[in-house]
PDB file of N, CA and C in Angstrom:
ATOM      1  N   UNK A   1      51.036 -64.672  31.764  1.00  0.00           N
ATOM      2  CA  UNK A   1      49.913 -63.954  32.309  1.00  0.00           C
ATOM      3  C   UNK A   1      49.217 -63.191  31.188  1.00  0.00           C
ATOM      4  N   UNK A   2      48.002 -63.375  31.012  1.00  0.00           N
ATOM      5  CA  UNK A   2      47.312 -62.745  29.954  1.00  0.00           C
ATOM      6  C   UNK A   2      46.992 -61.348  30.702  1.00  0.00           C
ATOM      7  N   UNK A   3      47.047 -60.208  29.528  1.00  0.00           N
ATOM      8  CA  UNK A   3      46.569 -58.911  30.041  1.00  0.00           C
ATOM      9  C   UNK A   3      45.321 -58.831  28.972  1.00  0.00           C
ATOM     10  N   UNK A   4      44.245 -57.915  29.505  1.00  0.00           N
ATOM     11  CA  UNK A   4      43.268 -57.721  28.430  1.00  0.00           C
ATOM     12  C   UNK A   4      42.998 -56.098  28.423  1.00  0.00           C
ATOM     13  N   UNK A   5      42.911 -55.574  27.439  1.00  0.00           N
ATOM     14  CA  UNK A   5      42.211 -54.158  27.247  1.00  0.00           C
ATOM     15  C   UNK A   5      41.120 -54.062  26.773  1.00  0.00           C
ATOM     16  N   UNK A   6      40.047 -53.690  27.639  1.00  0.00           N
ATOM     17  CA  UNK A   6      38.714 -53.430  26.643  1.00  0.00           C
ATOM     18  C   UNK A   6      39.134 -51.732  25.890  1.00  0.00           C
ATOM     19  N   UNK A   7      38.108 -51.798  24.974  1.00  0.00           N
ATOM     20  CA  UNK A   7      37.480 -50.529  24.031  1.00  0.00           C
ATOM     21  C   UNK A   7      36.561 -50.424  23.635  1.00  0.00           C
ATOM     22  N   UNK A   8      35.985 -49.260  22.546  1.00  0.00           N
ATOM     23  CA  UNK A   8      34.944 -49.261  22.143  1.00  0.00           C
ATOM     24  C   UNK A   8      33.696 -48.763  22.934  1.00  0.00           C
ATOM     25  N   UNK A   9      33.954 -48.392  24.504  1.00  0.00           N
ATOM     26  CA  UNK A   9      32.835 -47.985  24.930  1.00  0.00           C
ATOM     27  C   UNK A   9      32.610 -46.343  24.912  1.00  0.00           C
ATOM     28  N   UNK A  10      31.819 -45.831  25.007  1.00  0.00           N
ATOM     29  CA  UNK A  10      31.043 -44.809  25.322  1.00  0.00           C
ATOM     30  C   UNK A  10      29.437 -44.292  24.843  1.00  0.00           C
ATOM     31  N   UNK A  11      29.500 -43.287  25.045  1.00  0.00           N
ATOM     32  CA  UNK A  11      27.852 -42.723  25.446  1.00  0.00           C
ATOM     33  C   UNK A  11      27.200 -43.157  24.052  1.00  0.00           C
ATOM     34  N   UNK A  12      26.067 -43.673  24.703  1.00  0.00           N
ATOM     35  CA  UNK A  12      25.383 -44.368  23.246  1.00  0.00           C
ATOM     36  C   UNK A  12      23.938 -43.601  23.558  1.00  0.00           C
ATOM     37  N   UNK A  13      22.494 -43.591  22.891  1.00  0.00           N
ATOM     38  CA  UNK A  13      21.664 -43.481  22.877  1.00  0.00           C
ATOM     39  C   UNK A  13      21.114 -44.642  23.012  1.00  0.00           C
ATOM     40  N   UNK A  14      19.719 -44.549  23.769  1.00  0.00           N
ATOM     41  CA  UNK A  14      18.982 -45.863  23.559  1.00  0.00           C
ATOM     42  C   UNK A  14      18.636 -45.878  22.623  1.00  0.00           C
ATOM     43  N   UNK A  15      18.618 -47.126  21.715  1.00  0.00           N
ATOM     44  CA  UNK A  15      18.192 -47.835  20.713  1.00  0.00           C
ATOM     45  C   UNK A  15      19.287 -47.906  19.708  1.00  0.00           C
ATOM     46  N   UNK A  16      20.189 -47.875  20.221  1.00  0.00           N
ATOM     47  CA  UNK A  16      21.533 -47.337  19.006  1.00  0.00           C
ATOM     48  C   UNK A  16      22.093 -48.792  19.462  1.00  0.00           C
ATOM     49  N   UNK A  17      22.924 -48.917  19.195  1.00  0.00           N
ATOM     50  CA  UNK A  17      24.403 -49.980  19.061  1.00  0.00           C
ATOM     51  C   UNK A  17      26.007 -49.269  19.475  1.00  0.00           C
ATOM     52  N   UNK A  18      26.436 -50.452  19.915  1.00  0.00           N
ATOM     53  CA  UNK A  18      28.062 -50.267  20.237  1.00  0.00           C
ATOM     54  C   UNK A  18      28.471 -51.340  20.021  1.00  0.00           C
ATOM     55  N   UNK A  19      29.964 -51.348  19.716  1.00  0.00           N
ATOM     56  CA  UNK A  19      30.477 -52.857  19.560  1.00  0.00           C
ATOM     57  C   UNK A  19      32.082 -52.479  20.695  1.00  0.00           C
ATOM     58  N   UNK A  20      31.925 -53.533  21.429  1.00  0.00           N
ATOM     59  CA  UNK A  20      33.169 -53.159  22.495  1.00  0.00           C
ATOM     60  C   UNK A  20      34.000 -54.715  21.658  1.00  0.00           C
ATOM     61  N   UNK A  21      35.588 -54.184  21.879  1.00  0.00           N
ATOM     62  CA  UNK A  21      36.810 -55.064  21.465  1.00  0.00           C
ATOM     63  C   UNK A  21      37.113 -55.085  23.234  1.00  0.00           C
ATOM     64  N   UNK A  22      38.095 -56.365  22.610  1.00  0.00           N
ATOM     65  CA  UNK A  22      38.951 -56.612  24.178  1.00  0.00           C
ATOM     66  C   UNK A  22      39.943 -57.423  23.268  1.00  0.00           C
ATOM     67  N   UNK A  23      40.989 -57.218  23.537  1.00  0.00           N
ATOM     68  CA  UNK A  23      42.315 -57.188  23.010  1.00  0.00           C
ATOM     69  C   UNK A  23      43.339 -58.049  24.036  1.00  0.00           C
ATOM     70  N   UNK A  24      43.370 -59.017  23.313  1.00  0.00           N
ATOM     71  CA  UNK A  24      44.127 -60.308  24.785  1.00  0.00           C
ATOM     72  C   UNK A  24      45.881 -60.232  24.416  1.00  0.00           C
ATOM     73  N   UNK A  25      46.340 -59.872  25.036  1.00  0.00           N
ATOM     74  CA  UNK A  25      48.392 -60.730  24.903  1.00  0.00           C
ATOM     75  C   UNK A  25      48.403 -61.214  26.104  1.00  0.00           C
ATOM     76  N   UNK A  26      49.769 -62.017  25.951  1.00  0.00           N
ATOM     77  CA  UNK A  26      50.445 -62.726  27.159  1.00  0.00           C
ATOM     78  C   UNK A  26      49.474 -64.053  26.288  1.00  0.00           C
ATOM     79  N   UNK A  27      48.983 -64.367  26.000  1.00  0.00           N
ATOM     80  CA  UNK A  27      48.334 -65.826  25.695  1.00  0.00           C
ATOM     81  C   UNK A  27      47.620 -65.945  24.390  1.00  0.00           C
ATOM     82  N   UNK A  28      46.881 -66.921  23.489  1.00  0.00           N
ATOM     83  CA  UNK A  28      46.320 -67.146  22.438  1.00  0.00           C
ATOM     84  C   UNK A  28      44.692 -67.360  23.580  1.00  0.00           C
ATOM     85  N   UNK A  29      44.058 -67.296  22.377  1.00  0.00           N
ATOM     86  CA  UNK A  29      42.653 -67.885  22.832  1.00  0.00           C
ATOM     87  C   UNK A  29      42.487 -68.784  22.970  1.00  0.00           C
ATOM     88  N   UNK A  30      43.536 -70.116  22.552  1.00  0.00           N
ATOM     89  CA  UNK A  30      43.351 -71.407  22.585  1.00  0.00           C
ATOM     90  C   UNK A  30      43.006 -71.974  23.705  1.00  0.00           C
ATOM     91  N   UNK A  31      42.167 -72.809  24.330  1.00  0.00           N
ATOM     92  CA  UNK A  31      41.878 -73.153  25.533  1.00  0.00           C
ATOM     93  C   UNK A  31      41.251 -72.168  26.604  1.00  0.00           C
ATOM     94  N   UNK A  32      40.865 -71.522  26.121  1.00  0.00           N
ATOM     95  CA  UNK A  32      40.647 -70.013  27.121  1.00  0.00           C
ATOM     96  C   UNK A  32      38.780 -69.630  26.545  1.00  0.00           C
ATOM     97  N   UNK A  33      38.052 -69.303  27.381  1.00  0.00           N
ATOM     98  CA  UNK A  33      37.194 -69.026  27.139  1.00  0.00           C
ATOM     99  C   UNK A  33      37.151 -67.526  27.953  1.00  0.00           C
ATOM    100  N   UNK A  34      36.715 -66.430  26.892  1.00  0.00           N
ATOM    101  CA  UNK A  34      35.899 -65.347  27.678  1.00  0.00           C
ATOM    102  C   UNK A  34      34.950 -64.757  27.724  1.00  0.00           C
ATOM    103  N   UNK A  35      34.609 -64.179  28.604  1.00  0.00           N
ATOM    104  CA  UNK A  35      33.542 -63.500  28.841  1.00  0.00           C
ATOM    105  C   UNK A  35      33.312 -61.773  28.950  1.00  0.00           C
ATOM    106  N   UNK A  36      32.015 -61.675  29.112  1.00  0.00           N
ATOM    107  CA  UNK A  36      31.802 -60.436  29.388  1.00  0.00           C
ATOM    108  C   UNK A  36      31.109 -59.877  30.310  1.00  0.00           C
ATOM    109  N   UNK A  37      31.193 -58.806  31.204  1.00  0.00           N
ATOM    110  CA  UNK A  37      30.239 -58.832  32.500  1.00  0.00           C
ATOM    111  C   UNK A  37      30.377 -57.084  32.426  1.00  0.00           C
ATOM    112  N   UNK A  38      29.613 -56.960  33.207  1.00  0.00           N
ATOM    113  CA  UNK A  38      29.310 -56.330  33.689  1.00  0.00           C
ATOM    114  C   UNK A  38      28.490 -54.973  35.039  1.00  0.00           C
ATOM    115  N   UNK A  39      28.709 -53.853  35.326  1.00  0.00           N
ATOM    116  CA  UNK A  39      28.783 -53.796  36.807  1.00  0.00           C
ATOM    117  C   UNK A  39      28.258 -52.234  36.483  1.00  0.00           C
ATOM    118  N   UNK A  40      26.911 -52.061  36.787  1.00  0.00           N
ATOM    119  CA  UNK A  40      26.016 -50.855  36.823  1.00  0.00           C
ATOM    120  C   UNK A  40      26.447 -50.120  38.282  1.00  0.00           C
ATOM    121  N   UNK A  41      25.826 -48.823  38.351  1.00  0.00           N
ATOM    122  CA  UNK A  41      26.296 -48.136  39.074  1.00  0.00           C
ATOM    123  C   UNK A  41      25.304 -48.548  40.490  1.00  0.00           C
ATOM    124  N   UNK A  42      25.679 -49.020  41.520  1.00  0.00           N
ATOM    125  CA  UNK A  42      25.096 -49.193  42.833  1.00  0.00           C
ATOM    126  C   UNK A  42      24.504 -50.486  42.713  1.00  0.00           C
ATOM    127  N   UNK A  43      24.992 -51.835  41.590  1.00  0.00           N
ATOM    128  CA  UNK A  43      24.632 -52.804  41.529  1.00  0.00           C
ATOM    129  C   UNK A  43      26.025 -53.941  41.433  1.00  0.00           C
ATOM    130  N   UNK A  44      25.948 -55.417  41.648  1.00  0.00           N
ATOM    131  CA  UNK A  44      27.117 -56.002  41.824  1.00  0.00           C
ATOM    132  C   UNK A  44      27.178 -56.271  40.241  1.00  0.00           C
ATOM    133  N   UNK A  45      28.146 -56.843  40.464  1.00  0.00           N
ATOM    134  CA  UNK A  45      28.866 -56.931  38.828  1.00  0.00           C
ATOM    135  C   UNK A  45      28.067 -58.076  37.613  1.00  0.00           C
ATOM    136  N   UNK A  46      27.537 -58.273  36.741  1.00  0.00           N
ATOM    137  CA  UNK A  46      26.688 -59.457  36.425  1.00  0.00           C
ATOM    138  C   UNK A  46      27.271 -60.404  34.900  1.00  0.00           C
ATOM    139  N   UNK A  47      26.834 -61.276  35.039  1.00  0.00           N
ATOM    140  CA  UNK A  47      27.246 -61.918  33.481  1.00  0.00           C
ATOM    141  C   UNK A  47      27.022 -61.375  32.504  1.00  0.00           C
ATOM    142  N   UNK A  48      27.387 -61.335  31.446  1.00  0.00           N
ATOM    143  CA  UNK A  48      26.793 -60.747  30.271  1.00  0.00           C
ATOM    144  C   UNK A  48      26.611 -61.839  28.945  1.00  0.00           C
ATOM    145  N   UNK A  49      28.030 -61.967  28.808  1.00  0.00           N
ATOM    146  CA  UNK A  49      27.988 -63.115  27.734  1.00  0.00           C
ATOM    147  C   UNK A  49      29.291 -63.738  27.221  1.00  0.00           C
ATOM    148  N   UNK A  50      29.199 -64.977  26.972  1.00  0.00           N
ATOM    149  CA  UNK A  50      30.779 -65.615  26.901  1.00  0.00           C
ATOM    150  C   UNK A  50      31.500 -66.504  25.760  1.00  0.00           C
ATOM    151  N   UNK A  51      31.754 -66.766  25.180  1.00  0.00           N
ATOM    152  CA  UNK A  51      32.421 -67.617  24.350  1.00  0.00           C
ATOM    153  C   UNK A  51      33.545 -68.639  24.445  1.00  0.00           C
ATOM    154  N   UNK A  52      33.612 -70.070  24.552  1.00  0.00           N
ATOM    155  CA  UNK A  52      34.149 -70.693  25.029  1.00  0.00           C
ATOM    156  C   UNK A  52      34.872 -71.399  23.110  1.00  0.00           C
ATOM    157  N   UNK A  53      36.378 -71.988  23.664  1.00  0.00           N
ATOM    158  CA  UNK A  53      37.118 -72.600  22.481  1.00  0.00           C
ATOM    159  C   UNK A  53      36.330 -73.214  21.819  1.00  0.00           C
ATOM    160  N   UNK A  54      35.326 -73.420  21.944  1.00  0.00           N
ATOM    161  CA  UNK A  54      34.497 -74.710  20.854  1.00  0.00           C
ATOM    162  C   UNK A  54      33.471 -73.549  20.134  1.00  0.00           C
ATOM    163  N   UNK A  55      33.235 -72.396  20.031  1.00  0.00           N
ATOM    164  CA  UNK A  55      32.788 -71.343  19.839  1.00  0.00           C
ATOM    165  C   UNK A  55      31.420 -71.303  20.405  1.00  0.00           C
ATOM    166  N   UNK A  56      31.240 -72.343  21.473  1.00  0.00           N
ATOM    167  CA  UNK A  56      29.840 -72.145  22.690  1.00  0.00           C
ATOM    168  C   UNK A  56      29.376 -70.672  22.816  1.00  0.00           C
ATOM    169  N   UNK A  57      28.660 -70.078  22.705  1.00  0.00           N
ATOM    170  CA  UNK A  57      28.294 -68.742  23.254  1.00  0.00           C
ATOM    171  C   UNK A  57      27.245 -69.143  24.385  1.00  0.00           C
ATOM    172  N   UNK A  58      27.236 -68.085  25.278  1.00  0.00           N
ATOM    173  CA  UNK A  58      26.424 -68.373  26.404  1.00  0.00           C
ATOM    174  C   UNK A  58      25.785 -66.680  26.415  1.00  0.00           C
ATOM    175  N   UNK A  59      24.609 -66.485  26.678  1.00  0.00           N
ATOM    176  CA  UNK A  59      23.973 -64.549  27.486  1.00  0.00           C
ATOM    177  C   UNK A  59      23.575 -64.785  28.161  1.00  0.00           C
ATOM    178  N   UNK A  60      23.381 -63.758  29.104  1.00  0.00           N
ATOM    179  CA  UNK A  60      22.280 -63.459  30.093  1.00  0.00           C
ATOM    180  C   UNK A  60      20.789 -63.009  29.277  1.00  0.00           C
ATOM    181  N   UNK A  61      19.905 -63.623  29.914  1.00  0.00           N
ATOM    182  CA  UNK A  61      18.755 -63.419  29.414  1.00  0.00           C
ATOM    183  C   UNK A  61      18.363 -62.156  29.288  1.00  0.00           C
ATOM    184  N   UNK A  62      18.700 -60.916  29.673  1.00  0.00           N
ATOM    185  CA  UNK A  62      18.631 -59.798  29.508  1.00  0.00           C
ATOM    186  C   UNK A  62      19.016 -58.820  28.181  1.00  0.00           C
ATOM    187  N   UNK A  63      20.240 -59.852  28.017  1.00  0.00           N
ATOM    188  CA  UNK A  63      20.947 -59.563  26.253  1.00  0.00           C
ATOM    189  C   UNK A  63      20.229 -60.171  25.504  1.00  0.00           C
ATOM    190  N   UNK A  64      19.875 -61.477  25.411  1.00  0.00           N
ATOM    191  CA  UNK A  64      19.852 -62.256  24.368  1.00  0.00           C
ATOM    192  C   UNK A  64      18.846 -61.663  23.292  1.00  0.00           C
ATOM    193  N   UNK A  65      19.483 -61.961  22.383  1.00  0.00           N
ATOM    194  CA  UNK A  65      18.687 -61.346  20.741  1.00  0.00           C
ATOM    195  C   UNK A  65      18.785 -59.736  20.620  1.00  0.00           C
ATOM    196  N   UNK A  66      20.202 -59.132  21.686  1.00  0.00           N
ATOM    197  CA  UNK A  66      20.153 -58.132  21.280  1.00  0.00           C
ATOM    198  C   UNK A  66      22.075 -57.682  21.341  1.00  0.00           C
ATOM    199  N   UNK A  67      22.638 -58.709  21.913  1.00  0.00           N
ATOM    200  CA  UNK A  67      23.779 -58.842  22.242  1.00  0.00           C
ATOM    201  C   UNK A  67      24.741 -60.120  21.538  1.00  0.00           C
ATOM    202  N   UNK A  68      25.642 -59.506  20.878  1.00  0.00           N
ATOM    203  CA  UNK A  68      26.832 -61.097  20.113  1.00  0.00           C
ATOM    204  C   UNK A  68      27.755 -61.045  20.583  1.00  0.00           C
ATOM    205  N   UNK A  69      28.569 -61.782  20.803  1.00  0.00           N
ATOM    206  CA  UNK A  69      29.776 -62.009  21.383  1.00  0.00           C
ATOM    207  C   UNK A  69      30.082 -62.789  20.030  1.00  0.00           C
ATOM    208  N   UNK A  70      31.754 -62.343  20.001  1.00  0.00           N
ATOM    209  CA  UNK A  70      32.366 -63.209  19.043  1.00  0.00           C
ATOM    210  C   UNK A  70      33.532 -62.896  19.380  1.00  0.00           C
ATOM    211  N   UNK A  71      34.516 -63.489  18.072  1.00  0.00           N
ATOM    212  CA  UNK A  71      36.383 -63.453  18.494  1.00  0.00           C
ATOM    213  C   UNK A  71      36.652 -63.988  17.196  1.00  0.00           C
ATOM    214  N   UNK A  72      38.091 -63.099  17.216  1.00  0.00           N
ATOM    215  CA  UNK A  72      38.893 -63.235  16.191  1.00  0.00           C
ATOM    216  C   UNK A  72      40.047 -63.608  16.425  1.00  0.00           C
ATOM    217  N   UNK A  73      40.330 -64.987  16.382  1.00  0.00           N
ATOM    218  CA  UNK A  73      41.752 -65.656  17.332  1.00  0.00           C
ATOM    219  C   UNK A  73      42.951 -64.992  16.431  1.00  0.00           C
ATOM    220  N   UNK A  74      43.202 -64.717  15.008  1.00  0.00           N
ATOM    221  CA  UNK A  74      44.117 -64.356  14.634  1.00  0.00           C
ATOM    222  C   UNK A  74      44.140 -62.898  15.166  1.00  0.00           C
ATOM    223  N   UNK A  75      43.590 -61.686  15.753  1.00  0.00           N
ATOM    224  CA  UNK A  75      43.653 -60.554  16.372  1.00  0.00           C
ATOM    225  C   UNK A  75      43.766 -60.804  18.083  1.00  0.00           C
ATOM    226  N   UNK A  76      43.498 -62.026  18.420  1.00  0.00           N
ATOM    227  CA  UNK A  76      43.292 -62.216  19.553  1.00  0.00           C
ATOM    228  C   UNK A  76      42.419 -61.310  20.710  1.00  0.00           C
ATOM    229  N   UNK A  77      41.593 -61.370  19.714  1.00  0.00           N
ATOM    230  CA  UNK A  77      40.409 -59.853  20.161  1.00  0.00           C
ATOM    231  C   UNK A  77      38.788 -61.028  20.376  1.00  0.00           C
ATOM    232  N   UNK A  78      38.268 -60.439  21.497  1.00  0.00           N
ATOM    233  CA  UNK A  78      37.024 -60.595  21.614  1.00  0.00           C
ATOM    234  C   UNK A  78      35.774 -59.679  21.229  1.00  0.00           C
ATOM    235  N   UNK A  79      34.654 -59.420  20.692  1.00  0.00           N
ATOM    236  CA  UNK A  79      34.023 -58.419  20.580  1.00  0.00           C
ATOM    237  C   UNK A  79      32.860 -58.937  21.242  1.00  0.00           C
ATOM    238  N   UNK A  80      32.243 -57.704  21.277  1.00  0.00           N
ATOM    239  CA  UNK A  80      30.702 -57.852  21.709  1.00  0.00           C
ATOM    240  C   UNK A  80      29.860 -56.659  21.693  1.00  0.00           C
ATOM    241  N   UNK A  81      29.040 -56.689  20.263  1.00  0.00           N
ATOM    242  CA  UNK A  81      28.376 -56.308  19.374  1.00  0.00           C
ATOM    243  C   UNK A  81      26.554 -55.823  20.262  1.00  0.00           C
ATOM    244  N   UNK A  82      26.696 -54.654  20.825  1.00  0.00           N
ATOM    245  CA  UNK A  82      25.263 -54.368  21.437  1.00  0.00           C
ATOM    246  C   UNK A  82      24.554 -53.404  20.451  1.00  0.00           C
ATOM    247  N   UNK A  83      23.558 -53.837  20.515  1.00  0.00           N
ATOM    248  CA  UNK A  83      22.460 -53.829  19.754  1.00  0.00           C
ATOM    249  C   UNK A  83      21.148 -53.126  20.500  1.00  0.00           C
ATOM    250  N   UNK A  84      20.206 -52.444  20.087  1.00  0.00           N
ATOM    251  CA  UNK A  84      18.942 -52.333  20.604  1.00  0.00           C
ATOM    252  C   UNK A  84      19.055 -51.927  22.105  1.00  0.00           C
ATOM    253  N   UNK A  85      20.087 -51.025  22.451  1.00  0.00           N
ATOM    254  CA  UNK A  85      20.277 -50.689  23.807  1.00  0.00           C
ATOM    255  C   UNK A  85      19.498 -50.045  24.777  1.00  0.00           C
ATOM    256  N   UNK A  86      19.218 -50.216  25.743  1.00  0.00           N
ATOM    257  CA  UNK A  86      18.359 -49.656  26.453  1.00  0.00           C
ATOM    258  C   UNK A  86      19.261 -49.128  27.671  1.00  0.00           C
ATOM    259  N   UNK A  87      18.937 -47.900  28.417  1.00  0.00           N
ATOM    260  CA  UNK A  87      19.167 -47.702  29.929  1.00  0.00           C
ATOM    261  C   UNK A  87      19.557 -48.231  30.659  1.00  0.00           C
ATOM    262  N   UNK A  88      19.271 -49.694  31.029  1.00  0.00           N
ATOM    263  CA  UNK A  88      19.497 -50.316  31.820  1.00  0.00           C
ATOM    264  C   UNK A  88      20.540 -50.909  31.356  1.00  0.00           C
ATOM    265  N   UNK A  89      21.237 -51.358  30.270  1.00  0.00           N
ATOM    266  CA  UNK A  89      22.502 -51.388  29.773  1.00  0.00           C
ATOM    267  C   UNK A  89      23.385 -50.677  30.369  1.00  0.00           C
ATOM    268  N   UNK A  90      22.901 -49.983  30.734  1.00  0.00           N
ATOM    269  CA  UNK A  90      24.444 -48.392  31.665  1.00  0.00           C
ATOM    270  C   UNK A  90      25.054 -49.403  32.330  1.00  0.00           C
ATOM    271  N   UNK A  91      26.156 -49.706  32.244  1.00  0.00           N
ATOM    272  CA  UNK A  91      27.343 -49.852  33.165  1.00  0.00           C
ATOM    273  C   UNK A  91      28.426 -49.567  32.516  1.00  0.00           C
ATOM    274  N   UNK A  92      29.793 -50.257  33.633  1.00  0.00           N
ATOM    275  CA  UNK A  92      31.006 -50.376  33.030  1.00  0.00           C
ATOM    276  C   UNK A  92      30.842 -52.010  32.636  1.00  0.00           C
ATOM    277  N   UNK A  93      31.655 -52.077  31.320  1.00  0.00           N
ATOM    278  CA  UNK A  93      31.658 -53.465  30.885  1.00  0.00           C
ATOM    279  C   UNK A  93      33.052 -53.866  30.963  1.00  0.00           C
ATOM    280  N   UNK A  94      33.458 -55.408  31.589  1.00  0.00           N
ATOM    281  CA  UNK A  94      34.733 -55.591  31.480  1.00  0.00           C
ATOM    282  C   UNK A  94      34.585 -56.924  31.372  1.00  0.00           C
ATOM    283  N   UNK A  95      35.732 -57.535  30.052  1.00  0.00           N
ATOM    284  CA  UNK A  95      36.487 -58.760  29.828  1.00  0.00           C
ATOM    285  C   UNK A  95      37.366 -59.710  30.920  1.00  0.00           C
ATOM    286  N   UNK A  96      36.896 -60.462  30.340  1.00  0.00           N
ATOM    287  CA  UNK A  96      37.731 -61.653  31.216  1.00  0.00           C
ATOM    288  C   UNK A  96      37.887 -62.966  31.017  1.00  0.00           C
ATOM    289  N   UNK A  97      39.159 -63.664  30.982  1.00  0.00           N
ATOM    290  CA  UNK A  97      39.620 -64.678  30.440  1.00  0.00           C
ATOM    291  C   UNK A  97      39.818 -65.930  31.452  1.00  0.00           C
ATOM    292  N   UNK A  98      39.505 -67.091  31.335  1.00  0.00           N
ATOM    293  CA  UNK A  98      39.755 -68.283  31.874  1.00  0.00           C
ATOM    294  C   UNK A  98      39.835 -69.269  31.189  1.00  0.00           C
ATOM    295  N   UNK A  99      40.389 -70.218  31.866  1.00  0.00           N
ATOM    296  CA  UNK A  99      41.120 -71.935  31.465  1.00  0.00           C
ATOM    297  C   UNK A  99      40.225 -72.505  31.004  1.00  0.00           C
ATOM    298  N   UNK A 100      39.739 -73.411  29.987  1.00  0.00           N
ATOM    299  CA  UNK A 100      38.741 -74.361  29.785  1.00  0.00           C
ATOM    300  C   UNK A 100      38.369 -75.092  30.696  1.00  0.00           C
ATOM    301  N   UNK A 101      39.777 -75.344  31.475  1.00  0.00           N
ATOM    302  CA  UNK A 101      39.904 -76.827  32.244  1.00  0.00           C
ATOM    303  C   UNK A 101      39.836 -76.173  34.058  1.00  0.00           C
ATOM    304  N   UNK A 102      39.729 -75.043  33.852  1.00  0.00           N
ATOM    305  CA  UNK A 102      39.480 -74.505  35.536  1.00  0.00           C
ATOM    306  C   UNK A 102      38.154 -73.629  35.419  1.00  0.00           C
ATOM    307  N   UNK A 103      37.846 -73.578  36.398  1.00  0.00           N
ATOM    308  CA  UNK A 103      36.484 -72.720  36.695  1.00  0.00           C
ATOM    309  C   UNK A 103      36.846 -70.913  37.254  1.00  0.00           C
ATOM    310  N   UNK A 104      35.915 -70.226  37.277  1.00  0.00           N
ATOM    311  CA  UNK A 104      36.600 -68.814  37.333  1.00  0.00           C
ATOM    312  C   UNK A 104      37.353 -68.313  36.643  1.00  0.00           C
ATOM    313  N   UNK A 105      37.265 -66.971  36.448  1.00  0.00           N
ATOM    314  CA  UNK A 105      37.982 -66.612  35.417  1.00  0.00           C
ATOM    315  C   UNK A 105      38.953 -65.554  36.258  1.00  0.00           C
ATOM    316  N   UNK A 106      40.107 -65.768  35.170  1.00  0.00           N
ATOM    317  CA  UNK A 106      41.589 -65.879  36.299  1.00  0.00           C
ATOM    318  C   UNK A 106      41.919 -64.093  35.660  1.00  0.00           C
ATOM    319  N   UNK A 107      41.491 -63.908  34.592  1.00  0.00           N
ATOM    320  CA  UNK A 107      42.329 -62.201  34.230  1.00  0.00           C
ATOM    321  C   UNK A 107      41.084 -61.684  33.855  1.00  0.00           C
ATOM    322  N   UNK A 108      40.918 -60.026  34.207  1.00  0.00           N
ATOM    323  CA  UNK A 108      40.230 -59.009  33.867  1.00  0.00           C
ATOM    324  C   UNK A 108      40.856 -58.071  33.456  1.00  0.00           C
ATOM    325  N   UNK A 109      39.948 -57.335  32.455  1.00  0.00           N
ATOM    326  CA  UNK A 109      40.035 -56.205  32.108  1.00  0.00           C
ATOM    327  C   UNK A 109      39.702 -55.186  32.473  1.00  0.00           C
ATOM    328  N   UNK A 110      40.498 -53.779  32.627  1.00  0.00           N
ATOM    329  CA  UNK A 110      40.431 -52.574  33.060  1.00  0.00           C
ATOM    330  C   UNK A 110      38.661 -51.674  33.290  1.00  0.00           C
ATOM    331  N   UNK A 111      38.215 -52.386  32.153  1.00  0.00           N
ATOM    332  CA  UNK A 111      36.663 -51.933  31.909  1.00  0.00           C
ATOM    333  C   UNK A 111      36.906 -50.890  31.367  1.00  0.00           C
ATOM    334  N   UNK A 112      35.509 -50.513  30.171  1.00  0.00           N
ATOM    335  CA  UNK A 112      35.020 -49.470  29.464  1.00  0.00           C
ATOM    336  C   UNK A 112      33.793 -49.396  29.809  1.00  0.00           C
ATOM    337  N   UNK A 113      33.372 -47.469  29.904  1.00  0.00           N
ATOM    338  CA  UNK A 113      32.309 -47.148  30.227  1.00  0.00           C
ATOM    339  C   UNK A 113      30.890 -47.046  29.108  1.00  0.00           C
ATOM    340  N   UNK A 114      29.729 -47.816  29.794  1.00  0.00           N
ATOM    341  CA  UNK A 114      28.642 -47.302  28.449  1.00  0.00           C
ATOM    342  C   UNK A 114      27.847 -47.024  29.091  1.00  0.00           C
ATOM    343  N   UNK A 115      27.606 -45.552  28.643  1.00  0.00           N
ATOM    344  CA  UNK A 115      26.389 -44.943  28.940  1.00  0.00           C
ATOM    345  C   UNK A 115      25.417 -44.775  28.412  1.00  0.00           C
ATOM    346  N   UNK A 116      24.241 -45.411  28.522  1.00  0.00           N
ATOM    347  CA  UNK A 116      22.747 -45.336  27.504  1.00  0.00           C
ATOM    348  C   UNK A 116      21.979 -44.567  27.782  1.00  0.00           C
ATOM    349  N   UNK A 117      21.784 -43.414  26.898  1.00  0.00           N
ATOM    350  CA  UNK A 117      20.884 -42.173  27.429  1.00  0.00           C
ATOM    351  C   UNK A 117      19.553 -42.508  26.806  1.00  0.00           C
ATOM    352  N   UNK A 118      18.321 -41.776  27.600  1.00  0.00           N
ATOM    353  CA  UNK A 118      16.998 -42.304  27.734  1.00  0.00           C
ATOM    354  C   UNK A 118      16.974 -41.120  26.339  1.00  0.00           C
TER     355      UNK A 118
END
C-alpha cells in the first residue's frame, strides 16, 4: 500500500511561487502515475496536473504555463512547482497515486494548505 505525504504548502502572495513535494513509500514510481488536484473552499475537488511513467505530463488549463509537475524516482518524491499564483489558486492541494494499467487513482494524500493572498 503506498502512503503519500504532501509538503511545502502555505500562505503565498499572489504572484509569488511555491513548490509542493509529495513523498511516496510502500511502492516505487514505477508503473504508477501521479497526480495533483485540488479542492478550494465551497468547491469540489479538481485536476491539477499529472505525470505518468513515460514522463507524460498532463494540466488543467487553468495551470498551464504557470504550473510543473515533475518527480524524482530516486527520492520517490513528486513536485509541483507553482508559479505566477493567483487567488484563485487558494485551495488545499493533495497527491495521488495510481496503476498505469487501472484507471482512478487508488492512494491520496493528507493535503497541504495554499493560501494566495490578493
Amino acid at each position: 500500500q503506498v502512503q503519500l505525504v504532501e509538503s511545502g504548502g502555505g500562505l503565498v502572495q499572489a504572484g509569488g511561487s511555491l513548490r509542493l513535494s509529495c513523498a511516496a513509500s510502500g511502492r516505487t514510481f514505477s508503473r504508477y502515475a501521479t497526480g495533483w488536484f485540488r479542492q478550494a473552499p465551497g468547491k469540489e475537488r479538481e485536476f491539477v496536473a499529472s505525470i505518468r511513467w513515460s514522463e507524460i505530463t498532463s494540466y488543467a488549463d487553468s495551470v498551464k504555463g504557470r504550473f510543473t509537475i515533475s518527480r524524482d524516482n530516486a527520492k520517490n518524491t513528486v513536485y509541483l512547482q507553482m508559479n505566477s499564483l493567483k487567488p484563485d489558486d487558494t485551495a488545499v492541494y493533495y497527491c495521488a497515486e495510481r496503476q498505469e494499467r487501472r484507471p482512478g487513482y487508488d492512494y491520496w494524500g493528507q493535503g497541504t494548505q495554499v493560501p494566495v493572498s490578493s
